[in-house]
C-alpha atoms as a PDB file:
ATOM      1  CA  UNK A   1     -13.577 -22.983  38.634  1.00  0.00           C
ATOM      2  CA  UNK A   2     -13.238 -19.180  39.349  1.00  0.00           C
ATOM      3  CA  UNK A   3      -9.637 -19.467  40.750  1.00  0.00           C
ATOM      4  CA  UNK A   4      -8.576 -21.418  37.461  1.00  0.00           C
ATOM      5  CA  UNK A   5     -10.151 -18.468  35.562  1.00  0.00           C
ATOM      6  CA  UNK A   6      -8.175 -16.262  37.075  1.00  0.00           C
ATOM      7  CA  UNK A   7      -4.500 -18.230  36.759  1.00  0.00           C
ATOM      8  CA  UNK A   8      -5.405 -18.551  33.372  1.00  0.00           C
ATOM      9  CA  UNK A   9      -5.759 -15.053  32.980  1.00  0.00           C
ATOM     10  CA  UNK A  10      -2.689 -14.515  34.440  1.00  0.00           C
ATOM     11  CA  UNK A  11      -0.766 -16.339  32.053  1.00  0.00           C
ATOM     12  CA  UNK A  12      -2.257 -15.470  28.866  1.00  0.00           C
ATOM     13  CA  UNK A  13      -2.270 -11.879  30.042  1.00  0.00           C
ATOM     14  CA  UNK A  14      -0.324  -8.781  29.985  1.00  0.00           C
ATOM     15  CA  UNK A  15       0.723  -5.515  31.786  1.00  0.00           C
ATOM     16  CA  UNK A  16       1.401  -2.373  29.757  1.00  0.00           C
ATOM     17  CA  UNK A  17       2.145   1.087  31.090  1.00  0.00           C
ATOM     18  CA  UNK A  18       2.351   3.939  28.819  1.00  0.00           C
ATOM     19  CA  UNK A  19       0.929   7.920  28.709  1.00  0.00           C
ATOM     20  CA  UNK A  20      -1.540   9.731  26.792  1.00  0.00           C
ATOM     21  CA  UNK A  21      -1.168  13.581  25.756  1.00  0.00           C
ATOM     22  CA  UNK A  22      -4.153  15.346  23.827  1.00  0.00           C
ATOM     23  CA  UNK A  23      -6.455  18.654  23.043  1.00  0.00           C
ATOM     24  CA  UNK A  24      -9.500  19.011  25.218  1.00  0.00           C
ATOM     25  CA  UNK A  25     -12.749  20.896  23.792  1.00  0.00           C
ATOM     26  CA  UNK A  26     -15.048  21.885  26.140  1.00  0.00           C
ATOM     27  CA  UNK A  27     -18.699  21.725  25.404  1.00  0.00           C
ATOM     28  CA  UNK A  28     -22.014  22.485  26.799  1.00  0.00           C
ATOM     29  CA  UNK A  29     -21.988  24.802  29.486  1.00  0.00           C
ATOM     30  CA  UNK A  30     -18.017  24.678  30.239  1.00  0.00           C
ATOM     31  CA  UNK A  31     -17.691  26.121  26.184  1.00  0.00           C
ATOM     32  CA  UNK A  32     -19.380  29.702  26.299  1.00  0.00           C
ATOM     33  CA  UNK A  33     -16.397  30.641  29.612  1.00  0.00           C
ATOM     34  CA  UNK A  34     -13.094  28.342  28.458  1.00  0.00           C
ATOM     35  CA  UNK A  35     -10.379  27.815  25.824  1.00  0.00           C
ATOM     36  CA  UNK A  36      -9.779  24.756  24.395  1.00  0.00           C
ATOM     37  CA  UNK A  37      -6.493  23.169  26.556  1.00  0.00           C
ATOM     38  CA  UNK A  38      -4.136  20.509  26.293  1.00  0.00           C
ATOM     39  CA  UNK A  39      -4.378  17.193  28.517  1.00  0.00           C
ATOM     40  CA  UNK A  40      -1.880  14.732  30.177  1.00  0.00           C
ATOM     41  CA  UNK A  41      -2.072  11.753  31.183  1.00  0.00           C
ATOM     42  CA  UNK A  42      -0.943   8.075  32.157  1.00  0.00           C
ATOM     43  CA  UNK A  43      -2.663   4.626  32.006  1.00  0.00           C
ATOM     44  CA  UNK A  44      -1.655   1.382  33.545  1.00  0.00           C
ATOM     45  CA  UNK A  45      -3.152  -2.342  31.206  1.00  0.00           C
ATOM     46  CA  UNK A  46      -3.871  -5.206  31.406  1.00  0.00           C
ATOM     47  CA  UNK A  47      -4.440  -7.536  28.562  1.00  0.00           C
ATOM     48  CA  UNK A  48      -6.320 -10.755  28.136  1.00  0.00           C
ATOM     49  CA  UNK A  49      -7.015 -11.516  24.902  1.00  0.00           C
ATOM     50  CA  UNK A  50      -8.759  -8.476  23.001  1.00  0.00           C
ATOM     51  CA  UNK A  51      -9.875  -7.233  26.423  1.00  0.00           C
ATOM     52  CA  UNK A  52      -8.234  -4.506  28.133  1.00  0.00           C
ATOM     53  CA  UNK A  53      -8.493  -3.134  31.572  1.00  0.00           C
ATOM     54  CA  UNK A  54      -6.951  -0.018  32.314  1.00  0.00           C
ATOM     55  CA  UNK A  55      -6.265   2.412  35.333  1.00  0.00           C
ATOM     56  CA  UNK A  56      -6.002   6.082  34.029  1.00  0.00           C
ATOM     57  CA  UNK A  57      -5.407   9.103  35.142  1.00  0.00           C
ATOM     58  CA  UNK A  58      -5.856  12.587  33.333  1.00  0.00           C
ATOM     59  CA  UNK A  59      -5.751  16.014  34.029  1.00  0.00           C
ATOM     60  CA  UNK A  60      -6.603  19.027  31.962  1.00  0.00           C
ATOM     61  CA  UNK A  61      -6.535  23.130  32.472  1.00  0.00           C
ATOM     62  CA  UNK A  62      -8.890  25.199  31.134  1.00  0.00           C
ATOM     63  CA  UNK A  63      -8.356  28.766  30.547  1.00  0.00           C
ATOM     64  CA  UNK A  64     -10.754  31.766  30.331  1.00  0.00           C
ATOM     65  CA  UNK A  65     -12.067  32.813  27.515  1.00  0.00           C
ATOM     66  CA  UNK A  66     -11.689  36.613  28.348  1.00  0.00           C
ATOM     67  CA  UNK A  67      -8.307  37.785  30.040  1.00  0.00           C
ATOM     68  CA  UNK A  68      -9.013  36.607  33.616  1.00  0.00           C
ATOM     69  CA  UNK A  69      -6.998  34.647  36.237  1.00  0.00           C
ATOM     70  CA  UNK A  70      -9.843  32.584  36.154  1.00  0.00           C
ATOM     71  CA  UNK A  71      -9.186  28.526  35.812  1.00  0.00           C
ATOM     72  CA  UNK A  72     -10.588  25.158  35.882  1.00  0.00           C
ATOM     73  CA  UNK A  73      -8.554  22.384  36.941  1.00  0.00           C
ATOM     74  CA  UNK A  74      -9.920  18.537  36.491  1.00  0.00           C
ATOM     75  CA  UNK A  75      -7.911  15.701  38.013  1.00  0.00           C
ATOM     76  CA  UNK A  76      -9.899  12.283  36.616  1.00  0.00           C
ATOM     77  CA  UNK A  77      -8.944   8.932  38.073  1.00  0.00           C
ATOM     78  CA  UNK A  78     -11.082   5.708  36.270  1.00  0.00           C
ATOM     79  CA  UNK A  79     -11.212   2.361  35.928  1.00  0.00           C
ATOM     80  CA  UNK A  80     -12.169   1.175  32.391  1.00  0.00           C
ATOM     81  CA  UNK A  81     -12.645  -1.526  30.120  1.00  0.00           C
ATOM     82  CA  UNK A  82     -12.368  -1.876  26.154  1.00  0.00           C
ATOM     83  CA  UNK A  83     -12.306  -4.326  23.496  1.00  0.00           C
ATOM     84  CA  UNK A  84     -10.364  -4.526  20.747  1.00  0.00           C
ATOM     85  CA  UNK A  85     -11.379  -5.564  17.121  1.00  0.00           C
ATOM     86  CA  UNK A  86      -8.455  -6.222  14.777  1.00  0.00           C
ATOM     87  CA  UNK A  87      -8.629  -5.509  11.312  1.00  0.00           C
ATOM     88  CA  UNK A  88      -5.303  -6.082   9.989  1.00  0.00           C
ATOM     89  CA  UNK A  89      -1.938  -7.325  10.776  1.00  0.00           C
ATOM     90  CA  UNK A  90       1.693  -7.254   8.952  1.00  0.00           C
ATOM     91  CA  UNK A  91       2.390  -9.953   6.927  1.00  0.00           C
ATOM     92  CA  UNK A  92       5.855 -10.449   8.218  1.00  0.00           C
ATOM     93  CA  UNK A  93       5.206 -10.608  12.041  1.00  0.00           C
ATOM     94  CA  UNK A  94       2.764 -12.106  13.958  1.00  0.00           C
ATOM     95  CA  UNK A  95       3.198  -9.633  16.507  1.00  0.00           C
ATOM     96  CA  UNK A  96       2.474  -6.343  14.375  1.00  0.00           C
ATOM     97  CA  UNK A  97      -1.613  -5.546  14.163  1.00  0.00           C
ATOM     98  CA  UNK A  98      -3.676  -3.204  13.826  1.00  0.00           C
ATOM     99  CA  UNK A  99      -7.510  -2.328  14.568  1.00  0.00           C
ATOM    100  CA  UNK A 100     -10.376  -0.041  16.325  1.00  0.00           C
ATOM    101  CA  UNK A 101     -10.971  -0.171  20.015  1.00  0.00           C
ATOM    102  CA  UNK A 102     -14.306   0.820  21.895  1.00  0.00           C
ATOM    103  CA  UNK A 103     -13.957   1.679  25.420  1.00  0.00           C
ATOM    104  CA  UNK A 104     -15.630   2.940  28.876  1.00  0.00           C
ATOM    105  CA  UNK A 105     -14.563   4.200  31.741  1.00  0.00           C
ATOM    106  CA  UNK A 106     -16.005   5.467  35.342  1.00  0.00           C
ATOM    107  CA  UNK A 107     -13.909   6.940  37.649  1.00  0.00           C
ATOM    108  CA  UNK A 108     -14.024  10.034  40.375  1.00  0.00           C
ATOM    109  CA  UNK A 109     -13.161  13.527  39.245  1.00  0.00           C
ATOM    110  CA  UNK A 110     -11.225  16.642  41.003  1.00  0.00           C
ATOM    111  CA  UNK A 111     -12.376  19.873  40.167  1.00  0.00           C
ATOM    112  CA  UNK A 112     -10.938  23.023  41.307  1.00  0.00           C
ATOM    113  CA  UNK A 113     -11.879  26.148  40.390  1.00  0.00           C
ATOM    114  CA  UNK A 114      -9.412  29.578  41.271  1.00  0.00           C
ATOM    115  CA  UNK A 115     -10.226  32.965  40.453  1.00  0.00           C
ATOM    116  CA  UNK A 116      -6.967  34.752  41.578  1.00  0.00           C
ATOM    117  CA  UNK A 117      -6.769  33.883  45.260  1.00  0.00           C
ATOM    118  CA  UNK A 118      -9.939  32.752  45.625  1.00  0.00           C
ATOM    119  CA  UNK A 119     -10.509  28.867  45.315  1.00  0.00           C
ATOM    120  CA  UNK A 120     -13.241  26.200  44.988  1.00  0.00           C
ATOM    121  CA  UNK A 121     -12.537  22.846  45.231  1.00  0.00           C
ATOM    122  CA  UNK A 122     -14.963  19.713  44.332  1.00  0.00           C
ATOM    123  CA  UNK A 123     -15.476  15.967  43.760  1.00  0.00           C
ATOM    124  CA  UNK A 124     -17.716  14.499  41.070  1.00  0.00           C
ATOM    125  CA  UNK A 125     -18.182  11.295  39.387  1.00  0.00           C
ATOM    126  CA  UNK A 126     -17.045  11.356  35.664  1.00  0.00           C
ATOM    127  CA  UNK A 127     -18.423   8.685  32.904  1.00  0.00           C
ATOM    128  CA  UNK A 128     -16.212   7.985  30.088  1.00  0.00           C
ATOM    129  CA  UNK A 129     -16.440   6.673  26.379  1.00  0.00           C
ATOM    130  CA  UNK A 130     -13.705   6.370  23.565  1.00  0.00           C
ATOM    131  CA  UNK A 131     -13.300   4.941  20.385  1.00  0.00           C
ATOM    132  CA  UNK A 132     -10.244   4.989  18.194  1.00  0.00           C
ATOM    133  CA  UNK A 133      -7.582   3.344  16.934  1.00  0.00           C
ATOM    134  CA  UNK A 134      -4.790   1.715  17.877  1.00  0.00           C
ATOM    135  CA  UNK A 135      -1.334  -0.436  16.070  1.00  0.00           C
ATOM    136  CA  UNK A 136       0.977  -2.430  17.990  1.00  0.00           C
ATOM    137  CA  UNK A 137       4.361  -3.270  16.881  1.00  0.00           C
ATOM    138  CA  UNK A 138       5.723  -5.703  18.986  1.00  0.00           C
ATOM    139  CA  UNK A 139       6.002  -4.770  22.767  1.00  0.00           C
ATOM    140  CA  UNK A 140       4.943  -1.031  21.635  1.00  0.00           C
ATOM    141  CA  UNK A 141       1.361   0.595  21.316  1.00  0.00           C
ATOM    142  CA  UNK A 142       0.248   3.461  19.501  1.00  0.00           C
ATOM    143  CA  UNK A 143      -3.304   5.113  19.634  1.00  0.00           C
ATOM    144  CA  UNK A 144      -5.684   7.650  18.712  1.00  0.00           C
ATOM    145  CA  UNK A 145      -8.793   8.175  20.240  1.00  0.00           C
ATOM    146  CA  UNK A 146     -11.965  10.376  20.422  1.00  0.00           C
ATOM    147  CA  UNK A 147     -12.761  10.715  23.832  1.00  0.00           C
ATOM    148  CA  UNK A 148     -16.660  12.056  25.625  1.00  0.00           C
ATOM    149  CA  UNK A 149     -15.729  12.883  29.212  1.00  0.00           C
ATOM    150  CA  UNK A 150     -19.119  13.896  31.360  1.00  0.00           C
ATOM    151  CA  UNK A 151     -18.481  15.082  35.297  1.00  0.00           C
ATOM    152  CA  UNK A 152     -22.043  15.253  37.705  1.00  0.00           C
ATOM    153  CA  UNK A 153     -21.671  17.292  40.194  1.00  0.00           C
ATOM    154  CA  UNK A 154     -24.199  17.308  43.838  1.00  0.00           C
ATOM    155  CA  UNK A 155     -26.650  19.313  44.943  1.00  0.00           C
ATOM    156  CA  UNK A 156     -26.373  21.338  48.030  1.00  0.00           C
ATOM    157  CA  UNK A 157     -28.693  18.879  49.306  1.00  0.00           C
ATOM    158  CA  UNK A 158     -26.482  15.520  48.696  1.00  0.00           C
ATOM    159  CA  UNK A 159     -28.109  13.871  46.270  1.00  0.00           C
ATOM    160  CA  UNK A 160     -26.939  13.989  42.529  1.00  0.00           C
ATOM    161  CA  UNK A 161     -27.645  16.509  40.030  1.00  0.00           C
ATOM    162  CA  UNK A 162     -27.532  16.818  36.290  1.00  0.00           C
ATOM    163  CA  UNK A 163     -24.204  16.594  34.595  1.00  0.00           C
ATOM    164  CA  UNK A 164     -22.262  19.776  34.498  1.00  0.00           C
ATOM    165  CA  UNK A 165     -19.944  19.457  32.017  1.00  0.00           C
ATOM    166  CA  UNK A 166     -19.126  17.510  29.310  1.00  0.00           C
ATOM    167  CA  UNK A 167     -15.695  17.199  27.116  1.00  0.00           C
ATOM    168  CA  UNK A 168     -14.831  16.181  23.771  1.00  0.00           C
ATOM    169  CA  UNK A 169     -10.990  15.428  23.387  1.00  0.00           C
ATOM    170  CA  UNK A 170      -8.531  14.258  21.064  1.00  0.00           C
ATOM    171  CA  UNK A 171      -5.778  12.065  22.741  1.00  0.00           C
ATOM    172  CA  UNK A 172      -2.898  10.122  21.512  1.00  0.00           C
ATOM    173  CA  UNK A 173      -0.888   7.493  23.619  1.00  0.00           C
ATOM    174  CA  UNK A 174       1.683   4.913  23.612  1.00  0.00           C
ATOM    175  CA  UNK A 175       2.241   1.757  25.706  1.00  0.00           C
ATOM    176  CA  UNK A 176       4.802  -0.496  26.772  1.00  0.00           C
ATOM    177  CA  UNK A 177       4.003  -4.026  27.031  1.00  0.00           C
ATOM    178  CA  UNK A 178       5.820  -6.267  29.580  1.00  0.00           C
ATOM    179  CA  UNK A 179       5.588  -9.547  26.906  1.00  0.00           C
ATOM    180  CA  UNK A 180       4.998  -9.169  23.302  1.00  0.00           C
ATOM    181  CA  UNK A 181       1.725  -9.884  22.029  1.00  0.00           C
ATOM    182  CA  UNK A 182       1.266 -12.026  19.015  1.00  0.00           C
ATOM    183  CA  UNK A 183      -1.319 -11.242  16.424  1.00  0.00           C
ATOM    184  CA  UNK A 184      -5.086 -11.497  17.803  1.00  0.00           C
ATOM    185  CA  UNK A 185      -8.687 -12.372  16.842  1.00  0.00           C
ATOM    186  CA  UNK A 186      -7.211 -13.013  13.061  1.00  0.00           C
ATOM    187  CA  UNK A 187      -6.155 -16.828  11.907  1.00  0.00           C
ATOM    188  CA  UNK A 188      -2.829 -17.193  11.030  1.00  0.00           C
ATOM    189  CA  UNK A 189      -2.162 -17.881   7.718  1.00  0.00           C
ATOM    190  CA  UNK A 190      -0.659 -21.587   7.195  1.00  0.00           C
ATOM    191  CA  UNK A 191       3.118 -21.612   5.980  1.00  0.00           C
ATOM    192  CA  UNK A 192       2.540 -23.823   2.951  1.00  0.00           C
ATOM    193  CA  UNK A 193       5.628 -25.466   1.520  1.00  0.00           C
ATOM    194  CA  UNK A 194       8.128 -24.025  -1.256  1.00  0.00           C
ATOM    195  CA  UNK A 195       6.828 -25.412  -4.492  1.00  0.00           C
ATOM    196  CA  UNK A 196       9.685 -27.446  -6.135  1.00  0.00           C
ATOM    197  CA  UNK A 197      11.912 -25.938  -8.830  1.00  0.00           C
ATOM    198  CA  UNK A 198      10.406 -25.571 -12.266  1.00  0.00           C
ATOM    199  CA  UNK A 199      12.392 -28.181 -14.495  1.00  0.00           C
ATOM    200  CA  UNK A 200      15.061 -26.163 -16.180  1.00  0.00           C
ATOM    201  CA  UNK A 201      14.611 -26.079 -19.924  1.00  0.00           C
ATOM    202  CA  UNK A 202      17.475 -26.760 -21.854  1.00  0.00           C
ATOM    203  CA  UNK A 203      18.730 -23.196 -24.296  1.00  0.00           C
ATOM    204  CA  UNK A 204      17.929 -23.872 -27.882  1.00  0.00           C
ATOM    205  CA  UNK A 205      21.689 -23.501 -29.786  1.00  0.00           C
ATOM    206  CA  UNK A 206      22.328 -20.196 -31.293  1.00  0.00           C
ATOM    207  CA  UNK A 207      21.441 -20.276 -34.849  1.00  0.00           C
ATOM    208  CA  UNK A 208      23.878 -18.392 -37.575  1.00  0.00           C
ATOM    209  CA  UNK A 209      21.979 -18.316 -41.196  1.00  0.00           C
ATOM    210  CA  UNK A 210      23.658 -16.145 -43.567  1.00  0.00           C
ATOM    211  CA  UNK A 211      20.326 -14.244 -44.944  1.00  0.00           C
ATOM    212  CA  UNK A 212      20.572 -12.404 -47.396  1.00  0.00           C
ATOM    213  CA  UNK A 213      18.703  -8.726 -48.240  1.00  0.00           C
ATOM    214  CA  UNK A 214      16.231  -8.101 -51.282  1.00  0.00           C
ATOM    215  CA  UNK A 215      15.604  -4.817 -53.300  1.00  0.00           C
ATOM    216  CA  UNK A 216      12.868  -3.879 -55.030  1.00  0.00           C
ATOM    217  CA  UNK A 217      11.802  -1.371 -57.797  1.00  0.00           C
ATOM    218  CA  UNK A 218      10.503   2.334 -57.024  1.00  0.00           C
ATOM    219  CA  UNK A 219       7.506   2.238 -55.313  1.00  0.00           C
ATOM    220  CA  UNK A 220       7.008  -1.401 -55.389  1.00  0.00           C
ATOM    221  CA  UNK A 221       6.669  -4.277 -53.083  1.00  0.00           C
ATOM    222  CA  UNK A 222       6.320  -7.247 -56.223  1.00  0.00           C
ATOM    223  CA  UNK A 223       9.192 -10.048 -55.642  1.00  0.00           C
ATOM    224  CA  UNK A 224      11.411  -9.547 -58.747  1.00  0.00           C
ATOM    225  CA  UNK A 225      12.624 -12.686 -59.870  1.00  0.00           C
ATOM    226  CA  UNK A 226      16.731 -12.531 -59.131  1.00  0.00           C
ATOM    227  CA  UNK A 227      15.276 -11.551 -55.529  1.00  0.00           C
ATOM    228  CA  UNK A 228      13.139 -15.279 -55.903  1.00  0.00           C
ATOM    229  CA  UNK A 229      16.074 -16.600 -56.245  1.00  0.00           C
ATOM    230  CA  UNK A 230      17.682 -15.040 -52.646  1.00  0.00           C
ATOM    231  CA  UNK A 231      14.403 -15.934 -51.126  1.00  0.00           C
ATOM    232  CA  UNK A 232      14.800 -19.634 -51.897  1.00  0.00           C
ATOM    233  CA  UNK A 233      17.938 -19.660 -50.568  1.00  0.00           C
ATOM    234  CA  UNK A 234      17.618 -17.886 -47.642  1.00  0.00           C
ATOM    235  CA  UNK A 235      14.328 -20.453 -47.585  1.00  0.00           C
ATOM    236  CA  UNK A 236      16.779 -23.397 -47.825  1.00  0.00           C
ATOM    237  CA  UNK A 237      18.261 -22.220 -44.914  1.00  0.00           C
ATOM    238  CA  UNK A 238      15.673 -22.096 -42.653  1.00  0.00           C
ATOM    239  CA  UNK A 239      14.196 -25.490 -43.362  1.00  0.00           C
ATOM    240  CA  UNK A 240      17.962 -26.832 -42.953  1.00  0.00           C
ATOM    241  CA  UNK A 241      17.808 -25.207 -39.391  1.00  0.00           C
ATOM    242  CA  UNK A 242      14.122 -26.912 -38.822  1.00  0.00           C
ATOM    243  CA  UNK A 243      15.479 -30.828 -40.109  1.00  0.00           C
ATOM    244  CA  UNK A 244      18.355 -30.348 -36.891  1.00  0.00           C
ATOM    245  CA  UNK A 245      14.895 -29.786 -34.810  1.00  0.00           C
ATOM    246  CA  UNK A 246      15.915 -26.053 -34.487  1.00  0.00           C
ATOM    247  CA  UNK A 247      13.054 -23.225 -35.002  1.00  0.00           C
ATOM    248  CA  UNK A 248      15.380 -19.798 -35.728  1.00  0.00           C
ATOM    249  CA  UNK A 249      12.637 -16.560 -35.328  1.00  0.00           C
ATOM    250  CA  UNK A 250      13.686 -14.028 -38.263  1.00  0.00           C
ATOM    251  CA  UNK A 251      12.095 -10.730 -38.146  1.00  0.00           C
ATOM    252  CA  UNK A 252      11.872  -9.389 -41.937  1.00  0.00           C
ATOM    253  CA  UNK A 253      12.421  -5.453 -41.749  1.00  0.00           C
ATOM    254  CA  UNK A 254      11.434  -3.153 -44.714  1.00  0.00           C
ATOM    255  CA  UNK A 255      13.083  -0.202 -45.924  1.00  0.00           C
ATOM    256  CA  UNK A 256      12.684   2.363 -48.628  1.00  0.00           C
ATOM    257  CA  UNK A 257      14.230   5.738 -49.945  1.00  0.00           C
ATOM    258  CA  UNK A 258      13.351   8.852 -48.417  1.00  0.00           C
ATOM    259  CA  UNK A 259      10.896  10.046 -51.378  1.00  0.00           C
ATOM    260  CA  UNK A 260       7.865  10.767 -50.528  1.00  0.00           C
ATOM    261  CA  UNK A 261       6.402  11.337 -46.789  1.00  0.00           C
ATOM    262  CA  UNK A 262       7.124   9.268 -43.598  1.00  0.00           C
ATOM    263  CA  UNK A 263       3.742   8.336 -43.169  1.00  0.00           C
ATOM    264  CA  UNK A 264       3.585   6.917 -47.032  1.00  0.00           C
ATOM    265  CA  UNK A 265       7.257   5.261 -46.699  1.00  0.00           C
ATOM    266  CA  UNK A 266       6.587   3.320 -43.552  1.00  0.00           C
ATOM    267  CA  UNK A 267       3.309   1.900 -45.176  1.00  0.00           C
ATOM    268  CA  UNK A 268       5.309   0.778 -47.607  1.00  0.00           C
ATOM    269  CA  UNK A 269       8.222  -0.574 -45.868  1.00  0.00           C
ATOM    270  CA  UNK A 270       5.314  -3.076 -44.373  1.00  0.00           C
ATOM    271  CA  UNK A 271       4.002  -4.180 -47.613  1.00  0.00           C
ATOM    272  CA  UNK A 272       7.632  -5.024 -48.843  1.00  0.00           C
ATOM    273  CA  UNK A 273       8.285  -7.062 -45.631  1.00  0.00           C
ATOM    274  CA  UNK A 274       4.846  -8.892 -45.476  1.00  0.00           C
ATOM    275  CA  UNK A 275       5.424 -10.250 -49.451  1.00  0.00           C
ATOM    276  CA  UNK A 276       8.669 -11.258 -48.398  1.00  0.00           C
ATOM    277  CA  UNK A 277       7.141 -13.191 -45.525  1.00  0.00           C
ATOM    278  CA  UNK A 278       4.388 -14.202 -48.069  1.00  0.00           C
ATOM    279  CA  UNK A 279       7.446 -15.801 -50.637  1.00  0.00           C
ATOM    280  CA  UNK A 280       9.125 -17.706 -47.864  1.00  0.00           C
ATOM    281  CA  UNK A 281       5.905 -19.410 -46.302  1.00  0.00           C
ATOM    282  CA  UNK A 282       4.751 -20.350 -49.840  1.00  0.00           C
ATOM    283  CA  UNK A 283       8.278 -22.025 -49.716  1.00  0.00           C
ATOM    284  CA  UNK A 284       7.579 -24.150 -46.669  1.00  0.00           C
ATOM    285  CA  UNK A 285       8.835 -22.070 -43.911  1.00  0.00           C
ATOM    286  CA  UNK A 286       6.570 -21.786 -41.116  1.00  0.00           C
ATOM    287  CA  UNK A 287       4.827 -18.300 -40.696  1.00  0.00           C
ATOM    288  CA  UNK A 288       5.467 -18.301 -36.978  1.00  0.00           C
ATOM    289  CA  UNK A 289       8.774 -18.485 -37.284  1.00  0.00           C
ATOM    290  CA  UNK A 290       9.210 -15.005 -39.238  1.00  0.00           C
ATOM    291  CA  UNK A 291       7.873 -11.242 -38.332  1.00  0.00           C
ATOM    292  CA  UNK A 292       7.741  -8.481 -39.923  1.00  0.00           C
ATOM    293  CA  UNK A 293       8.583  -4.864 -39.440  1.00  0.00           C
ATOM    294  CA  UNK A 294       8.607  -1.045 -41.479  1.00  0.00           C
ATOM    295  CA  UNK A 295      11.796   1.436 -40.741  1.00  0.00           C
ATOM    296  CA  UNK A 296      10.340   3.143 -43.948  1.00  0.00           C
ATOM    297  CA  UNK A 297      13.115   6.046 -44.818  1.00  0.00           C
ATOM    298  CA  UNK A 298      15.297   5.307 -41.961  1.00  0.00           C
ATOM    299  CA  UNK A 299      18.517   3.806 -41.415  1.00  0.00           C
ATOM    300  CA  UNK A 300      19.520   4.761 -45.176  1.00  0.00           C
ATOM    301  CA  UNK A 301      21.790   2.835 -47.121  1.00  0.00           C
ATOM    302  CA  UNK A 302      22.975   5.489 -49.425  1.00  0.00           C
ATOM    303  CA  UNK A 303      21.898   9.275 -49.416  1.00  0.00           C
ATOM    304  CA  UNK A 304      23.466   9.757 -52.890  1.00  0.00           C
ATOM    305  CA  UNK A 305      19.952   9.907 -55.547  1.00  0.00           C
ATOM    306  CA  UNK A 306      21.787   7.437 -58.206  1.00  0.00           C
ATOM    307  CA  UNK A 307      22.179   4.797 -55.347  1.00  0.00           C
ATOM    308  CA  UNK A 308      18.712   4.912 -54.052  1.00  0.00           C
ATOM    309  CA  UNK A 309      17.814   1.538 -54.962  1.00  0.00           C
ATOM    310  CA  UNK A 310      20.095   0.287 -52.451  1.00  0.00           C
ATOM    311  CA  UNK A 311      17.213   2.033 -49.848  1.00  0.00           C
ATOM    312  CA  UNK A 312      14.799  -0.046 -51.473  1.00  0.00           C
ATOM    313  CA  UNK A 313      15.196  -3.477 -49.777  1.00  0.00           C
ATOM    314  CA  UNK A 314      14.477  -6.012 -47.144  1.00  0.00           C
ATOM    315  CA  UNK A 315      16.635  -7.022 -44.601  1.00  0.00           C
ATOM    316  CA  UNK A 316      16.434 -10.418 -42.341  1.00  0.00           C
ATOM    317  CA  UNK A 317      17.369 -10.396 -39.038  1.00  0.00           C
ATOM    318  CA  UNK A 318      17.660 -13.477 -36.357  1.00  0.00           C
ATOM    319  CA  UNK A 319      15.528 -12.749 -33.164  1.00  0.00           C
END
């Protein structure tokens, strides 16, 4: 059973091999004597499934705080393992994800410590936890993690003390995979088939009526009766249109002369258009088929005062 495990493994697993660069923040005792510093380092993967194993490697100096040839080198070699938790992916490959990963490591630390000529030079375990987050594009990885790095050091005596330092960093990385990896611990969405084509609905035949304008007296909206007489023809029209099984939309659009305010002209422009609608459906023509519409003292006719009964109107257009 194990060795089947592990072929299985195998094949639906992965190598990746990438680097790692960061800020390191010392804390504890390590932060009253050093500088924050940058850090370096590589990682070699392996994938199965949302588990990762890793072998990394990292190495940091930190500086005095005061002006001082004083340093503190750490050389960290650890085996880890994380787990990945995917939260997203892109739509348009199944290879492209994205997610948080938890991690821990253990490993063996090099410490070194120089003071101009003078050098120390240690070993110490190191324990190791991270959580960030990390995409993946195909055979590429991206990630940002927030990393708690503690080192124990020994006693004179040989046995093992208290842990002497402790570091907070800030790392990014990237990682090549040997094999892409397609989207994990999300179900693929099923690739349902195209609908069929909507029917095409046939164009309804342009419709040219021949309708004609009304006026109307100052400051009136009343139907006058030679303008009943336009109305029932333009009427006769539409119902013509509507025996061929043809609906035209009209849009009636008042106008009047530019006495009096805007406000006052357009209000009226809209009472002359709705009892023009009012006429025609009272002749039979269907009320959906016609809108209406003010322009009050715009788009004149005539500017000339004697003419300003021209400005006074209705006008019917097809939609």
């Amino acid at each position: 059973m194990l060795p089947l495990l592990l072929v299985s493994s195998l094949v639906t697993g992965g190598f990746e091999v990438g680097g790692r660069i960061g800020v390191v923040f010392p804390s504890s005792g390590l932060a009253t004597v050093h500088n924050a510093a940058a850090l370096f380092g590589a990682n070699l993967g392996y994938e199965v499934g949302l588990n990762r194993f890793t072998l990394d490697y990292s190495y940091t100096g930190l500086q005095a705080k005061q002006a001082s040839p004083y340093q503190f080198n750490l050389h960290c070699l650890s085996l880890g393992y994380g787990r990945e938790f995917v939260l997203g992916r892109t739509q348009s490959r199944s290879d492209s994800y994205w997610g948080l990963e938890a991690s821990a490591s253990a490993g063996l630390g090099l410490l070194s410590r120089t003071l101009g000529t003078a050098r120390e030079a240690g070993r110490a375990p190191a324990g190791i936890l991270a959580l960030g987050f990390f995409q993946r594009y195909g055979r590429c990885r991206l990630s940002l993690d927030l990393v708690n790095t503690l080192f124990f050091e020994k006693d004179r005596d040989g046995s093992t003390g208290t842990a002497v330092g402790q570091l907070l960093s800030l790392r990014a990385g990237v990682a090549a995979a040997m094999v892409s990896h397609p989207s994990k611990g999300m179900k693929e969405k099923p690739i349902r088939p195209s609908p069929p084509p909507a029917p095409e609905i046939a164009e309804q035949p342009k419709v040219e009526l021949d309708l004609a304008a009304i006026h109307f007296d100052f400051d009136q909206s009343i139907i006058r009766p030679g303008d009943a007489s336009t109305l029932e023809g333009n009427s006769r029209q539409l119902l013509g249109a509507e025996k061929q099984n043809l609906r035209p939309k009209v849009t009636i659009e008042g106008y009047c002369d530019p006495i009096g305010t805007s406000e006052y002209n357009i209000a009226l422009g809209q009472r002359r258009a709705e009892s023009a609608k009012a006429y025609l459906v009272k002749l039979g023509v269907a009320a959906d088929q016609l809108s209406t519409t003010s322009y009050g003292e715009e788009k004149l006719v005539t500017t000339e005062e004697t003419k300003y009964e021209l400005n006074r109107r209705c006008e019917f257009r097809m939609q």
